[in-house]
PDB file of N, CA and C in Angstrom:
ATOM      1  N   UNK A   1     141.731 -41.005 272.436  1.00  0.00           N
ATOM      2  CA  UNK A   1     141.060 -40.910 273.713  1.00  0.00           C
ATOM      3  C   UNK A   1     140.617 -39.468 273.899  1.00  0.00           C
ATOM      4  N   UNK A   2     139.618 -38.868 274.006  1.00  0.00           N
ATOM      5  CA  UNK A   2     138.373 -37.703 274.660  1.00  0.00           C
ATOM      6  C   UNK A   2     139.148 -37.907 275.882  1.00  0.00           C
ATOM      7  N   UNK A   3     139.273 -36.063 276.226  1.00  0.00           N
ATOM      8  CA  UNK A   3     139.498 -35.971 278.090  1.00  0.00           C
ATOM      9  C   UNK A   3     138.126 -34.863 277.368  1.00  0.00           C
ATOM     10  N   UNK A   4     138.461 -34.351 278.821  1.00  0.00           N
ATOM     11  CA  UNK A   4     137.395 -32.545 279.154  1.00  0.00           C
ATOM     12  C   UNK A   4     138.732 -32.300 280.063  1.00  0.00           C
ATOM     13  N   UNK A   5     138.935 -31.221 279.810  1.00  0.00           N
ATOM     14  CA  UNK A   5     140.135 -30.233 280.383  1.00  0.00           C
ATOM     15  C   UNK A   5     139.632 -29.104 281.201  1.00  0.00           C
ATOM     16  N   UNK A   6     140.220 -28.851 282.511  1.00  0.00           N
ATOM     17  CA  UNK A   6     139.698 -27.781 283.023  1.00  0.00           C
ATOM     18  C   UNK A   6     141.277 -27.152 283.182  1.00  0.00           C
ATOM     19  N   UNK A   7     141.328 -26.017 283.982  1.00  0.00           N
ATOM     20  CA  UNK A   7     142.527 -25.175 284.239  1.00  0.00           C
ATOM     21  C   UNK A   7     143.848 -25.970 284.813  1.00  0.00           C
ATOM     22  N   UNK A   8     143.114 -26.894 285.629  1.00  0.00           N
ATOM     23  CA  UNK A   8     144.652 -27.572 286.233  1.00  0.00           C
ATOM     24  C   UNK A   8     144.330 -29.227 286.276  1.00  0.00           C
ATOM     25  N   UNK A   9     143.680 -29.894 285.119  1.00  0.00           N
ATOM     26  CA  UNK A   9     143.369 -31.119 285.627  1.00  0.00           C
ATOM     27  C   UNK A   9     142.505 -31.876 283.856  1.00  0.00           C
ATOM     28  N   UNK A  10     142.846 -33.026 283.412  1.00  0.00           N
ATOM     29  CA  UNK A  10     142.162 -33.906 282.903  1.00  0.00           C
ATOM     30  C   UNK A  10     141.289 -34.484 283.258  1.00  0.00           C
ATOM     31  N   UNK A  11     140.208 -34.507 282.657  1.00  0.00           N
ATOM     32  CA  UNK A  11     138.912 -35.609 283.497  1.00  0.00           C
ATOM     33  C   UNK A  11     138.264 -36.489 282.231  1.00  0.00           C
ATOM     34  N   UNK A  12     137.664 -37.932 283.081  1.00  0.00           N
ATOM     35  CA  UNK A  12     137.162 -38.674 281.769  1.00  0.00           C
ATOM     36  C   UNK A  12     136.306 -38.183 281.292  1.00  0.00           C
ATOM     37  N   UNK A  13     135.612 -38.186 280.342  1.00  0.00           N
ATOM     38  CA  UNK A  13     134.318 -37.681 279.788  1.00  0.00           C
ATOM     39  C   UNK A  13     133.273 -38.245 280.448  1.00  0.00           C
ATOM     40  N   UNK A  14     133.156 -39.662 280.868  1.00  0.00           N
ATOM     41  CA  UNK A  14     131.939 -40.191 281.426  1.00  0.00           C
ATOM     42  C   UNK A  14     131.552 -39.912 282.789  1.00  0.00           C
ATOM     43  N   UNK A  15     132.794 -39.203 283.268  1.00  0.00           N
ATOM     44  CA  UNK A  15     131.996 -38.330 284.563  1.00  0.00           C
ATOM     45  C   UNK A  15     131.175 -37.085 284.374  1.00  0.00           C
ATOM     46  N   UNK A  16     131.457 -36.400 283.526  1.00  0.00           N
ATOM     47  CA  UNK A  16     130.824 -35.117 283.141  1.00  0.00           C
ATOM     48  C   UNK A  16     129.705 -35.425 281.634  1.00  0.00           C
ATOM     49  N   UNK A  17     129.777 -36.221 280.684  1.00  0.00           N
ATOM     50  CA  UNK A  17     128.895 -36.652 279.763  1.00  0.00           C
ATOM     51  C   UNK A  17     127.729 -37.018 280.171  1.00  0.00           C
ATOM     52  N   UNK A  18     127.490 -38.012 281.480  1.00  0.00           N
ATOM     53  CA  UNK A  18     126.550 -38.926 281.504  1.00  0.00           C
ATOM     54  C   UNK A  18     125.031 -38.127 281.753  1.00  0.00           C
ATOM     55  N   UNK A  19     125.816 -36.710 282.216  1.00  0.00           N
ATOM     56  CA  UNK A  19     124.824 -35.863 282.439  1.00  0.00           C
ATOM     57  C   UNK A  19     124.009 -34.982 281.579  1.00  0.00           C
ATOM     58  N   UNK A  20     125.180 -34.858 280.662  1.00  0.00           N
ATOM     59  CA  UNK A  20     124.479 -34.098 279.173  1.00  0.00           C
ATOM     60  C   UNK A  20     123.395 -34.400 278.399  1.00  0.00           C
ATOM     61  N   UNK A  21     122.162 -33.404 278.189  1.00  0.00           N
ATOM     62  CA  UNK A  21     121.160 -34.396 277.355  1.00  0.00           C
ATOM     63  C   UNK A  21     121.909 -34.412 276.026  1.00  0.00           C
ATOM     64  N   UNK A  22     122.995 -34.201 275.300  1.00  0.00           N
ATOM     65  CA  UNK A  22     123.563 -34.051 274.297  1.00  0.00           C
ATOM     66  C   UNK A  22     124.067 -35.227 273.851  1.00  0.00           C
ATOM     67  N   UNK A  23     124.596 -35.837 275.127  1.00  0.00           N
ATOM     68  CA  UNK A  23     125.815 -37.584 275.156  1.00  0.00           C
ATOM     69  C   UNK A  23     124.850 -38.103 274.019  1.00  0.00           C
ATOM     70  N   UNK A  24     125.851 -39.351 273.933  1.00  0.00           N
ATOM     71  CA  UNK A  24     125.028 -40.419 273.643  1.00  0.00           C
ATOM     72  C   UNK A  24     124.327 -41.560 275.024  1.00  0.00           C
ATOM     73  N   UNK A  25     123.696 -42.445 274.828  1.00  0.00           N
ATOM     74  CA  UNK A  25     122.655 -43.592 275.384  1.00  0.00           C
ATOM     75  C   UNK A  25     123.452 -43.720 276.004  1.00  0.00           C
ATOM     76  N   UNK A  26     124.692 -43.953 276.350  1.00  0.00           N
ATOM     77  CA  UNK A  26     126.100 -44.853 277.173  1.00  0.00           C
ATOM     78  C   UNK A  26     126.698 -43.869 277.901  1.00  0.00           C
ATOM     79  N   UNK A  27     126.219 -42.142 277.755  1.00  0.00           N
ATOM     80  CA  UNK A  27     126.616 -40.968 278.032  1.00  0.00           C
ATOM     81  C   UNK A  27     128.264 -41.029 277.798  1.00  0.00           C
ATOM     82  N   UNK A  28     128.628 -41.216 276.727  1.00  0.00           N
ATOM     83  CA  UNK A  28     129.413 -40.575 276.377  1.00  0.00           C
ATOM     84  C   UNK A  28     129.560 -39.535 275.396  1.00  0.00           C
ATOM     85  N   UNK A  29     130.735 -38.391 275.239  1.00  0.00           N
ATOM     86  CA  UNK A  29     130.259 -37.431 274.057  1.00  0.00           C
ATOM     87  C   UNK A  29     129.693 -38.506 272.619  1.00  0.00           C
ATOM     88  N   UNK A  30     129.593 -37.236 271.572  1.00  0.00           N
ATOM     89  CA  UNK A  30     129.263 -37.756 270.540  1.00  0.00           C
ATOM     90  C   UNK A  30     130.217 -37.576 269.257  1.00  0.00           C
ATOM     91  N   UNK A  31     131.009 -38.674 269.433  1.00  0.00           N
ATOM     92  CA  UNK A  31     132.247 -38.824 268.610  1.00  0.00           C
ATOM     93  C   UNK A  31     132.054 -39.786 267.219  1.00  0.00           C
ATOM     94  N   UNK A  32     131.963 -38.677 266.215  1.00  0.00           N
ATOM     95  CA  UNK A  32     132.033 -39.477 264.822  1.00  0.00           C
ATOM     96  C   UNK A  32     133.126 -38.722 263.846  1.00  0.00           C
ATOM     97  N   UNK A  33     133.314 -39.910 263.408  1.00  0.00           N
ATOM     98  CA  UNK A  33     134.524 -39.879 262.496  1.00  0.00           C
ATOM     99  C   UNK A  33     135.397 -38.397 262.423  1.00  0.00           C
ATOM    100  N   UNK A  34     135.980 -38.638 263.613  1.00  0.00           N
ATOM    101  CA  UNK A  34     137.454 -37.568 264.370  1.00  0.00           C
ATOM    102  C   UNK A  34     136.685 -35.945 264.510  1.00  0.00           C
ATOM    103  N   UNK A  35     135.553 -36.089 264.583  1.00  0.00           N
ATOM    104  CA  UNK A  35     134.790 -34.715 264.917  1.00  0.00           C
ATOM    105  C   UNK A  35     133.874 -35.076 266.392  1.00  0.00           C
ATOM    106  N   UNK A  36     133.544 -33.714 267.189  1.00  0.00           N
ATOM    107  CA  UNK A  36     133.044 -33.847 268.391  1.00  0.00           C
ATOM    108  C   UNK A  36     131.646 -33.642 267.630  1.00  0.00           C
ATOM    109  N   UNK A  37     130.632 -34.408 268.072  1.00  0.00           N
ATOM    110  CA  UNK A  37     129.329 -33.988 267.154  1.00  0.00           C
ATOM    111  C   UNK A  37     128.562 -33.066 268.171  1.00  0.00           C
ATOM    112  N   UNK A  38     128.484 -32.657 269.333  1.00  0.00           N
ATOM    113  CA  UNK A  38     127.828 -32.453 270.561  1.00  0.00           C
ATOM    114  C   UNK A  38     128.803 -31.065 270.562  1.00  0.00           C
ATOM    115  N   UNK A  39     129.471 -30.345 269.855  1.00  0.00           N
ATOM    116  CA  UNK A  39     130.545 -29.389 269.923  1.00  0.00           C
ATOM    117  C   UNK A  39     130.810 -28.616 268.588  1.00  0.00           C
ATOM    118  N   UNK A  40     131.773 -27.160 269.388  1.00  0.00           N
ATOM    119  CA  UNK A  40     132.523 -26.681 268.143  1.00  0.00           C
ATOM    120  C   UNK A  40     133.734 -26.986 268.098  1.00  0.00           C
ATOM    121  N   UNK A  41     134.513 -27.132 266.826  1.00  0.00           N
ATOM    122  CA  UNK A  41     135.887 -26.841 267.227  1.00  0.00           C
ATOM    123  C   UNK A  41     136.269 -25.295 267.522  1.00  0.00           C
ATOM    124  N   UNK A  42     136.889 -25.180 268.557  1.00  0.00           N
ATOM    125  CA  UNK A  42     137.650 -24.456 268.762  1.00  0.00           C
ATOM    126  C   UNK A  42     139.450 -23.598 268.535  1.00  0.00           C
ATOM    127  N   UNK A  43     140.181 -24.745 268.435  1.00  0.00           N
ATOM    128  CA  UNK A  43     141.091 -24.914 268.298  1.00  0.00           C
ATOM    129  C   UNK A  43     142.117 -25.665 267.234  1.00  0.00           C
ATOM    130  N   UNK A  44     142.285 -25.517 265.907  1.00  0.00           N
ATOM    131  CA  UNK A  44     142.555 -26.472 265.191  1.00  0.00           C
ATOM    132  C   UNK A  44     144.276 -27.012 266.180  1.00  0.00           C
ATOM    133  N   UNK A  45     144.260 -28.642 265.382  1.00  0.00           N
ATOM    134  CA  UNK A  45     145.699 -29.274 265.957  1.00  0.00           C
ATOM    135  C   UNK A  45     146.639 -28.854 265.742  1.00  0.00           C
ATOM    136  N   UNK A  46     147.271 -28.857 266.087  1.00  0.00           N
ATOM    137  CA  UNK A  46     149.232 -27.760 265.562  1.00  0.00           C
ATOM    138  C   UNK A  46     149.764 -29.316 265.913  1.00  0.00           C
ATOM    139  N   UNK A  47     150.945 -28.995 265.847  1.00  0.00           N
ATOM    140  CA  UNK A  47     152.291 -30.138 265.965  1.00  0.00           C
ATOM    141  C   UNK A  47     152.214 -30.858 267.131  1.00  0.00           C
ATOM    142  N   UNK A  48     152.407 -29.475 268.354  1.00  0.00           N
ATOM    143  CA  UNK A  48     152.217 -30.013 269.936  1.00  0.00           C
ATOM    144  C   UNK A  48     150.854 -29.752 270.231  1.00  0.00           C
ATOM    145  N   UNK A  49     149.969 -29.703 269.752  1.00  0.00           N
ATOM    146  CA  UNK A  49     148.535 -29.456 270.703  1.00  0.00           C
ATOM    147  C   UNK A  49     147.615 -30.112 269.456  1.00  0.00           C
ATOM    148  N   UNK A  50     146.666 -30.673 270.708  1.00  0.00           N
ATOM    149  CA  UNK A  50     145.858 -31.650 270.013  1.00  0.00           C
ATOM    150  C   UNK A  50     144.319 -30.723 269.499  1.00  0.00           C
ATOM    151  N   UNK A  51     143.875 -31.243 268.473  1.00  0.00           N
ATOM    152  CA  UNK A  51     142.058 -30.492 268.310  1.00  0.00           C
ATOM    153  C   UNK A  51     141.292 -30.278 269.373  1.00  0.00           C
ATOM    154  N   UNK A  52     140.614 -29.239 269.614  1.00  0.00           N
ATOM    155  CA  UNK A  52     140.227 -28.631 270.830  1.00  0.00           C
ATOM    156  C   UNK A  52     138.537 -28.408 270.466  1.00  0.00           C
ATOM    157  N   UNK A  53     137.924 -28.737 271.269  1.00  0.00           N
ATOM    158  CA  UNK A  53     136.490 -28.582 271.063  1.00  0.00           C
ATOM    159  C   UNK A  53     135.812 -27.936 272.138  1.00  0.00           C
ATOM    160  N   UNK A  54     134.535 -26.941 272.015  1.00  0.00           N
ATOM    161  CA  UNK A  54     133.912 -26.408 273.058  1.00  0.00           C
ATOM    162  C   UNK A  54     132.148 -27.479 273.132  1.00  0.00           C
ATOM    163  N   UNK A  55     132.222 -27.810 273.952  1.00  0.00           N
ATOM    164  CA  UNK A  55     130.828 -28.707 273.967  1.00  0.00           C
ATOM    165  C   UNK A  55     129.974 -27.803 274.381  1.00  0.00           C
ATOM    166  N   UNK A  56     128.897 -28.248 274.181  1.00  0.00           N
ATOM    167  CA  UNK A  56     127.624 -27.794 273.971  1.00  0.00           C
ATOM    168  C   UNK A  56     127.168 -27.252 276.045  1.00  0.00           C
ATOM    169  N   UNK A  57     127.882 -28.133 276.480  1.00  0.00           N
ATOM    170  CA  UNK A  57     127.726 -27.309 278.497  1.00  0.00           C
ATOM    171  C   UNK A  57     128.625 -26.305 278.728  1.00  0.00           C
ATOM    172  N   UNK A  58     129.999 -26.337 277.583  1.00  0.00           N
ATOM    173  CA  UNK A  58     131.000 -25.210 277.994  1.00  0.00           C
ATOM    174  C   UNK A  58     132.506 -25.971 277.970  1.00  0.00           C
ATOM    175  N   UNK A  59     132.543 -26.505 278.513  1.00  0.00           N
ATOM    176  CA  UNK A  59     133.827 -27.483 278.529  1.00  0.00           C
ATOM    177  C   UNK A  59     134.463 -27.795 277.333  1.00  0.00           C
ATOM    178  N   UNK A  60     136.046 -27.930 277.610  1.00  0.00           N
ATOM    179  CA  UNK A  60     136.834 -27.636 276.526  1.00  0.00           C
ATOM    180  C   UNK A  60     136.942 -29.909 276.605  1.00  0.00           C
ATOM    181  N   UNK A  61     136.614 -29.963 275.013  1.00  0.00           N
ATOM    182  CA  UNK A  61     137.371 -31.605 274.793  1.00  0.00           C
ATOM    183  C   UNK A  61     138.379 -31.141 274.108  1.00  0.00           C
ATOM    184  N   UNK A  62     139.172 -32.162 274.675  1.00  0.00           N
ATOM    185  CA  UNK A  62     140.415 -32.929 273.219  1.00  0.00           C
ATOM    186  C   UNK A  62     140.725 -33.934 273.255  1.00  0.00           C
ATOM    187  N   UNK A  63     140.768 -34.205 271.583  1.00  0.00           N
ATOM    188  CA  UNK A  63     141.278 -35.789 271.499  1.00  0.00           C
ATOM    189  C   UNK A  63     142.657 -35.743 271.856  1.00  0.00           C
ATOM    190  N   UNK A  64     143.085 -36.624 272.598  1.00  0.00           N
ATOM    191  CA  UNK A  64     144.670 -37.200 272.767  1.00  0.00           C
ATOM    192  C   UNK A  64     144.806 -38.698 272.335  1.00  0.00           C
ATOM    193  N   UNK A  65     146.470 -38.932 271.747  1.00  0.00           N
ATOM    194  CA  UNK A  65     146.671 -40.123 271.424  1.00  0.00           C
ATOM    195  C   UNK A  65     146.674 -40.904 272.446  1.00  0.00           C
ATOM    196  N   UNK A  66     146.511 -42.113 271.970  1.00  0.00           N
ATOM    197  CA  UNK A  66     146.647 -43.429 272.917  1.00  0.00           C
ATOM    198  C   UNK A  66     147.780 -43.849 273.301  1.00  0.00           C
TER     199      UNK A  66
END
């Protein structure tokens, strides 16, 4: 599961995606095979912290497990 992370709070992606000309058609990011395509990584995964991505508006993604 994709959040967008701000300082004190998780948010879905499809509140903040739908707006991106970057999303995809369904405005969600652009997620292929365990890479943010619409992003950099930022952050590789460690043990406790998940892959961290900077998207293309600024906002930090990460994948979290289900």
């Amino acid at each position: 599961m994709l959040v967008i992370m701000t300082d004190n709070q998780l948010i879905a992606p499809r509140t903040v995606c739908q707006n991106c000309p970057m999303a995809s058609q369904s405005g969600q990011p652009r997620w292929r095979e365990g890479q943010l395509r619409c992003g950099r990584p930022i952050e590789t995964a460690m043990k406790d912290r998940p892959m961290q991505y900077q998207c293309t508006m600024g906002f930090r993604v990460a994948e979290l497990a289900d």
